[in-house]
PDB file of N, CA and C in Angstrom:
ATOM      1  N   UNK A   1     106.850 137.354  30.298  1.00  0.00           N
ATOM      2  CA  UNK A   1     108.289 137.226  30.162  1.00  0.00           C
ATOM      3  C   UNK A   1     109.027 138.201  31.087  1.00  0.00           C
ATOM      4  N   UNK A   2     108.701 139.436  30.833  1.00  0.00           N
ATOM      5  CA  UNK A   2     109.168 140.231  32.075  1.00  0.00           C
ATOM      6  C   UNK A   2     109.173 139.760  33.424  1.00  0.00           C
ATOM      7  N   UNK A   3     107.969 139.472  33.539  1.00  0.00           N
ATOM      8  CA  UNK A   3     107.676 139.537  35.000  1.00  0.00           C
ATOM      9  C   UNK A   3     108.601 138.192  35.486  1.00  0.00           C
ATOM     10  N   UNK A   4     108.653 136.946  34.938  1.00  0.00           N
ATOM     11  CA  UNK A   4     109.329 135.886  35.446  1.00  0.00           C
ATOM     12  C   UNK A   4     111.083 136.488  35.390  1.00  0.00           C
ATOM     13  N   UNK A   5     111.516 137.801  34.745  1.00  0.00           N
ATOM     14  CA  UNK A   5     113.163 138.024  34.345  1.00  0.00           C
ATOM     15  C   UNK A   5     112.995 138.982  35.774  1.00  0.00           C
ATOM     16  N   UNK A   6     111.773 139.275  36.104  1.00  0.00           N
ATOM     17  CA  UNK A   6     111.992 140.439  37.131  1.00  0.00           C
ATOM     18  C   UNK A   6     111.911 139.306  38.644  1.00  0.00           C
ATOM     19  N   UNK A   7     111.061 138.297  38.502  1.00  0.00           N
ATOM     20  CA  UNK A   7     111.284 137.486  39.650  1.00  0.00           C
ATOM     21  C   UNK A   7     112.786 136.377  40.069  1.00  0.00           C
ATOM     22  N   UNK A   8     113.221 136.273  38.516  1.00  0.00           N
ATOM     23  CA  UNK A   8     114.450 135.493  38.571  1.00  0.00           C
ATOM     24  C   UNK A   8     115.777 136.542  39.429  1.00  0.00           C
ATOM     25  N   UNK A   9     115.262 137.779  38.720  1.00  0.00           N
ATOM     26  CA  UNK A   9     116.370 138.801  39.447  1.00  0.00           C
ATOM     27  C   UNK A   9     116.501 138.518  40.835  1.00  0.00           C
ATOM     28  N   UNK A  10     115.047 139.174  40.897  1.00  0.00           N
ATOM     29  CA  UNK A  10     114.496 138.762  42.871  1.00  0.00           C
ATOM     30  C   UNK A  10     115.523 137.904  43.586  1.00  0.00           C
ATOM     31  N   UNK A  11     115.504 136.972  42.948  1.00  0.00           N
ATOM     32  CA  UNK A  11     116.033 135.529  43.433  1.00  0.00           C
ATOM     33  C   UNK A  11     117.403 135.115  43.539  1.00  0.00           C
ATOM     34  N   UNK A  12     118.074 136.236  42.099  1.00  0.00           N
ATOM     35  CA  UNK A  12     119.264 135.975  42.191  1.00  0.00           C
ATOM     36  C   UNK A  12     120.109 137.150  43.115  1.00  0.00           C
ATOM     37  N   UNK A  13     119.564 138.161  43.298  1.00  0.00           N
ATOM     38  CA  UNK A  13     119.689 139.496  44.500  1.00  0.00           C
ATOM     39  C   UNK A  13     119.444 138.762  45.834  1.00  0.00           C
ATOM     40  N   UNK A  14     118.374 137.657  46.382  1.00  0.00           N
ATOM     41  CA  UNK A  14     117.984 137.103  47.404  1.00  0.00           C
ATOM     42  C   UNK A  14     119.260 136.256  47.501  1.00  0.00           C
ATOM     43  N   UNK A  15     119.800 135.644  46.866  1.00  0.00           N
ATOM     44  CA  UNK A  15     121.195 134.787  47.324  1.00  0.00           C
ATOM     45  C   UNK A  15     122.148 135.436  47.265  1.00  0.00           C
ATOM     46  N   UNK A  16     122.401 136.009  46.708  1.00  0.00           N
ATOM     47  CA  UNK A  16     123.798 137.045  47.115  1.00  0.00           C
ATOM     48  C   UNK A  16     123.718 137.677  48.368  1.00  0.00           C
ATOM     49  N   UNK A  17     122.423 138.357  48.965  1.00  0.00           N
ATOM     50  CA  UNK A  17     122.225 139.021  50.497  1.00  0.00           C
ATOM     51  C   UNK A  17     122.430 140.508  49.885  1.00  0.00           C
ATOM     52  N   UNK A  18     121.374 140.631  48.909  1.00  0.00           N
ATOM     53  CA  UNK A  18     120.921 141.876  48.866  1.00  0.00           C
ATOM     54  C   UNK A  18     119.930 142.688  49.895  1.00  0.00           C
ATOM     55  N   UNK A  19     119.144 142.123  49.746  1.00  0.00           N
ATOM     56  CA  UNK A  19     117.950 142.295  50.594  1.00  0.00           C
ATOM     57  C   UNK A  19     118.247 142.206  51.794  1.00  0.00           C
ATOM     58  N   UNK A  20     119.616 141.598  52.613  1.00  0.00           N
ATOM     59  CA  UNK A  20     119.551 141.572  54.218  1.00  0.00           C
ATOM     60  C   UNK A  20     119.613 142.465  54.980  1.00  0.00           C
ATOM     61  N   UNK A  21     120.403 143.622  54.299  1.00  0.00           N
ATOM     62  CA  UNK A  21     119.721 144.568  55.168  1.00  0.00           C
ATOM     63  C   UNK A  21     118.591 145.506  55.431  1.00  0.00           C
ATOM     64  N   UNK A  22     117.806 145.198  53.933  1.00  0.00           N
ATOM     65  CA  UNK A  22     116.492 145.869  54.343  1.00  0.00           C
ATOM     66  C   UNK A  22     115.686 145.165  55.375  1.00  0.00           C
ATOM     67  N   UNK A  23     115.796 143.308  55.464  1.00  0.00           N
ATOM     68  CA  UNK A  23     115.213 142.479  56.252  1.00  0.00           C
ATOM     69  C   UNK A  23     115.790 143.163  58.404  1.00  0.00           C
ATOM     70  N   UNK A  24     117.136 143.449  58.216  1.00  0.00           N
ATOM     71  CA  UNK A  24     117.796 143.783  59.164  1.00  0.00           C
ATOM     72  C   UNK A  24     117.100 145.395  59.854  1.00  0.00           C
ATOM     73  N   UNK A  25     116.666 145.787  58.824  1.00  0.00           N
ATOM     74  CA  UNK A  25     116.171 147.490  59.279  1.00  0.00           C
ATOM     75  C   UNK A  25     114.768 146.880  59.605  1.00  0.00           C
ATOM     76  N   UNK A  26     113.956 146.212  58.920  1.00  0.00           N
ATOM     77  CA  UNK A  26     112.317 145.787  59.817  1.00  0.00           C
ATOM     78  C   UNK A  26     112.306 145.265  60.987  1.00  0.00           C
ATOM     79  N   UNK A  27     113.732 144.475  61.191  1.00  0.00           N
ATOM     80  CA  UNK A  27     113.659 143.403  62.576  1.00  0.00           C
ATOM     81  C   UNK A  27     114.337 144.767  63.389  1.00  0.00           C
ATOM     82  N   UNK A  28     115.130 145.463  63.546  1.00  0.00           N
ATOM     83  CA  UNK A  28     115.773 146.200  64.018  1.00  0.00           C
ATOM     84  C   UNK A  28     114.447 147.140  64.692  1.00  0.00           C
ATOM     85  N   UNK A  29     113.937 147.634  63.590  1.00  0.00           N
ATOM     86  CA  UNK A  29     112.620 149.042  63.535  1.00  0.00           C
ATOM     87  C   UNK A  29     111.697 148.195  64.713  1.00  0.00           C
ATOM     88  N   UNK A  30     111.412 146.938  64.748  1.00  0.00           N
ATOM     89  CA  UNK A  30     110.570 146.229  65.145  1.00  0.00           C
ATOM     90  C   UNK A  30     110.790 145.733  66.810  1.00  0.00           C
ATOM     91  N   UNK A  31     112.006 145.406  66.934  1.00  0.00           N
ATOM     92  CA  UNK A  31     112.781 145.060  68.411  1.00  0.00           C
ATOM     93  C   UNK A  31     113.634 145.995  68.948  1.00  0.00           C
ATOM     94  N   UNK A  32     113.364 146.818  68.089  1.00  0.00           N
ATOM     95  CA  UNK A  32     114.343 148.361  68.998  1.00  0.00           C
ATOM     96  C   UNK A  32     113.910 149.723  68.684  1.00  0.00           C
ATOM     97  N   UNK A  33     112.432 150.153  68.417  1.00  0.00           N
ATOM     98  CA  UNK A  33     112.218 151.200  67.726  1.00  0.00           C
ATOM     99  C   UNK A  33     112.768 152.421  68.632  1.00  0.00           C
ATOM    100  N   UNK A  34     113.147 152.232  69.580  1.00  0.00           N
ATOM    101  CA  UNK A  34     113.816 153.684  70.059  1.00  0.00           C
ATOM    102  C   UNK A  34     115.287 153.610  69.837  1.00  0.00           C
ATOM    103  N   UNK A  35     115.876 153.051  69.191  1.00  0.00           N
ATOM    104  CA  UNK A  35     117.149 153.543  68.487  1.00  0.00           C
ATOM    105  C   UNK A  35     117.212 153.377  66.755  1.00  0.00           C
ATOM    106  N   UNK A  36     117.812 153.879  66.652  1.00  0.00           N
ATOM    107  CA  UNK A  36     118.126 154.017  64.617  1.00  0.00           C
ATOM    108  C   UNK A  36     118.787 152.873  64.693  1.00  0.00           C
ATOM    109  N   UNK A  37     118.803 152.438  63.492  1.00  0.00           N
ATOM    110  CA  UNK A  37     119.538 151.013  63.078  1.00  0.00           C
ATOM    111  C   UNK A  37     120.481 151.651  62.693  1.00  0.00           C
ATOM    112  N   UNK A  38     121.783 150.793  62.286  1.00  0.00           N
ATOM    113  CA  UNK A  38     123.245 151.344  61.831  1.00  0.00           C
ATOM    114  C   UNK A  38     123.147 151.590  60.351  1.00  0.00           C
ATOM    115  N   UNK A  39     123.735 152.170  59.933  1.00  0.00           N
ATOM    116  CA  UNK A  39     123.944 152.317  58.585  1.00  0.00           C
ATOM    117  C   UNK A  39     123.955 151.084  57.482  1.00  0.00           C
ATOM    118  N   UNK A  40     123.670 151.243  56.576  1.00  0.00           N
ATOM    119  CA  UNK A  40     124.121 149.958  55.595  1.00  0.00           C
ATOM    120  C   UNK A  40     125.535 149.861  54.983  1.00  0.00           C
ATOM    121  N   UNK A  41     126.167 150.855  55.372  1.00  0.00           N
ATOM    122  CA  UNK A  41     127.788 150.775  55.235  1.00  0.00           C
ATOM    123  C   UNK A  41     128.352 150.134  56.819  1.00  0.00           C
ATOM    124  N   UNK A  42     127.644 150.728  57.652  1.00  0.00           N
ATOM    125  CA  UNK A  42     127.878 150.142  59.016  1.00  0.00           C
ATOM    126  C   UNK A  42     127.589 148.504  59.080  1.00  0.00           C
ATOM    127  N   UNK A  43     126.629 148.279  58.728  1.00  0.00           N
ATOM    128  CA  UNK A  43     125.901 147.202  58.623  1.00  0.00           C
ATOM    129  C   UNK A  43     126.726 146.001  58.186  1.00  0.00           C
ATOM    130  N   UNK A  44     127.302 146.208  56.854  1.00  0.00           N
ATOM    131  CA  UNK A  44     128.422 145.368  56.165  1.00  0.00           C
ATOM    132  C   UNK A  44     129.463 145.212  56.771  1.00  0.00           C
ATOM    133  N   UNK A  45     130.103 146.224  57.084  1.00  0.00           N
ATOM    134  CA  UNK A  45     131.081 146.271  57.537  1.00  0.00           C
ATOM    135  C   UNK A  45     130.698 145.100  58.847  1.00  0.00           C
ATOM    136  N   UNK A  46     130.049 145.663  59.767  1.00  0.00           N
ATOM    137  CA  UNK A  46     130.017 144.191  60.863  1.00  0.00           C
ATOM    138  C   UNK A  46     129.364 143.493  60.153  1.00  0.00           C
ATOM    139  N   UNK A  47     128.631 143.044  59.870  1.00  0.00           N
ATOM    140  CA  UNK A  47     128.491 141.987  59.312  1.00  0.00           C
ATOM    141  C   UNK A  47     130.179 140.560  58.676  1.00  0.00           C
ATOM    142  N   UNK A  48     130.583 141.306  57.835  1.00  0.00           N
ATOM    143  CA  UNK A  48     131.945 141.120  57.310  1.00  0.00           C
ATOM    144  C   UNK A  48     132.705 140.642  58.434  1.00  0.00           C
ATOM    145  N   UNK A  49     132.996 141.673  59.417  1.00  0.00           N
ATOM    146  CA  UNK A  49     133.838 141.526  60.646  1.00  0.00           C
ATOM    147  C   UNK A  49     133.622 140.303  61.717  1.00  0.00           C
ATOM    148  N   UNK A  50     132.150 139.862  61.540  1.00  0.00           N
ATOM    149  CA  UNK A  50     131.935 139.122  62.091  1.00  0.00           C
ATOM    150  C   UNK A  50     131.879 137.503  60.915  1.00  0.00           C
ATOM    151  N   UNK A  51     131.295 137.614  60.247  1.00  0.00           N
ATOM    152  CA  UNK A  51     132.137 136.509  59.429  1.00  0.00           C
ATOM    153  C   UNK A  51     133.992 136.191  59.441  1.00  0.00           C
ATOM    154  N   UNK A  52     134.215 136.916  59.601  1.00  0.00           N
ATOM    155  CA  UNK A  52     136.028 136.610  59.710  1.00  0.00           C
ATOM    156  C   UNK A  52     136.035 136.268  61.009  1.00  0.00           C
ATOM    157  N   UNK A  53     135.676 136.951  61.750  1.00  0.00           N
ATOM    158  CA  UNK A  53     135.889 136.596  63.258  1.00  0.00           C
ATOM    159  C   UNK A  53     135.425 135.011  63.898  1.00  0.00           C
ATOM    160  N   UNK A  54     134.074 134.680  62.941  1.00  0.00           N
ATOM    161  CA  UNK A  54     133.494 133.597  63.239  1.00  0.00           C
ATOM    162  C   UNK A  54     133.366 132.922  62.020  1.00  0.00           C
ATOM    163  N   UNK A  55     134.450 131.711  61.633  1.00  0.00           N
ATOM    164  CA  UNK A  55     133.779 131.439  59.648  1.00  0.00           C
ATOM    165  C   UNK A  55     132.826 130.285  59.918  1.00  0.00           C
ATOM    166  N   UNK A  56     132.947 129.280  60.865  1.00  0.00           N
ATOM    167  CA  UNK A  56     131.917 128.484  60.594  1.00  0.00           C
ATOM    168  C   UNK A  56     132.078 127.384  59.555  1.00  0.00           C
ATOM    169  N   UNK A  57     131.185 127.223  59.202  1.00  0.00           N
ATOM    170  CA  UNK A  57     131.408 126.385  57.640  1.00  0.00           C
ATOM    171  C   UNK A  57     131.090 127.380  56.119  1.00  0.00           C
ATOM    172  N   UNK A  58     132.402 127.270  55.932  1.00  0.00           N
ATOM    173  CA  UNK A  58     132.205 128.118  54.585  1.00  0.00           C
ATOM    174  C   UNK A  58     133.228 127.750  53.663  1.00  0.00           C
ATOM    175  N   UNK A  59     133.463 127.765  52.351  1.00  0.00           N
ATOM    176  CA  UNK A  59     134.191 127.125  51.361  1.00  0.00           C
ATOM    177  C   UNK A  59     135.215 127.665  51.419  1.00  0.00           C
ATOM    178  N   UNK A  60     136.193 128.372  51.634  1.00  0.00           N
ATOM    179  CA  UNK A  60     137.086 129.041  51.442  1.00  0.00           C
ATOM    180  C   UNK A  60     137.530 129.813  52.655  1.00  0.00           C
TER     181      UNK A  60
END
């Protein structure tokens, strides 16, 4: 029972874009290891900036 409330979490943290920037610091660490990745306040923030800048298809 736990373990399926601890994988549902997983899942529901995985659609919101919890996890993207830890995914963002491996690809980063991985294709640029001689610079630091940006912050995860940095991170959002462009991230964000660039969603407004570019919406694409999105509901609202």
């Amino acid at each position: 029972m736990i373990a399926a409330l601890r994988r549902a979490w997983w899942w529901v943290g995985a659609f919101m874009g919890d996890h993207d920037y830890a995914r963002y610091v491996a690809l980063h660490r991985r294709l640029h290891p001689e610079r630091p990745p940006l912050s995860e306040r940095d991170y959002w923030r462009e991230r964000h900036a660039a969603a407004e800048t570019n919406p694409g298809s999105r509901c609202c």
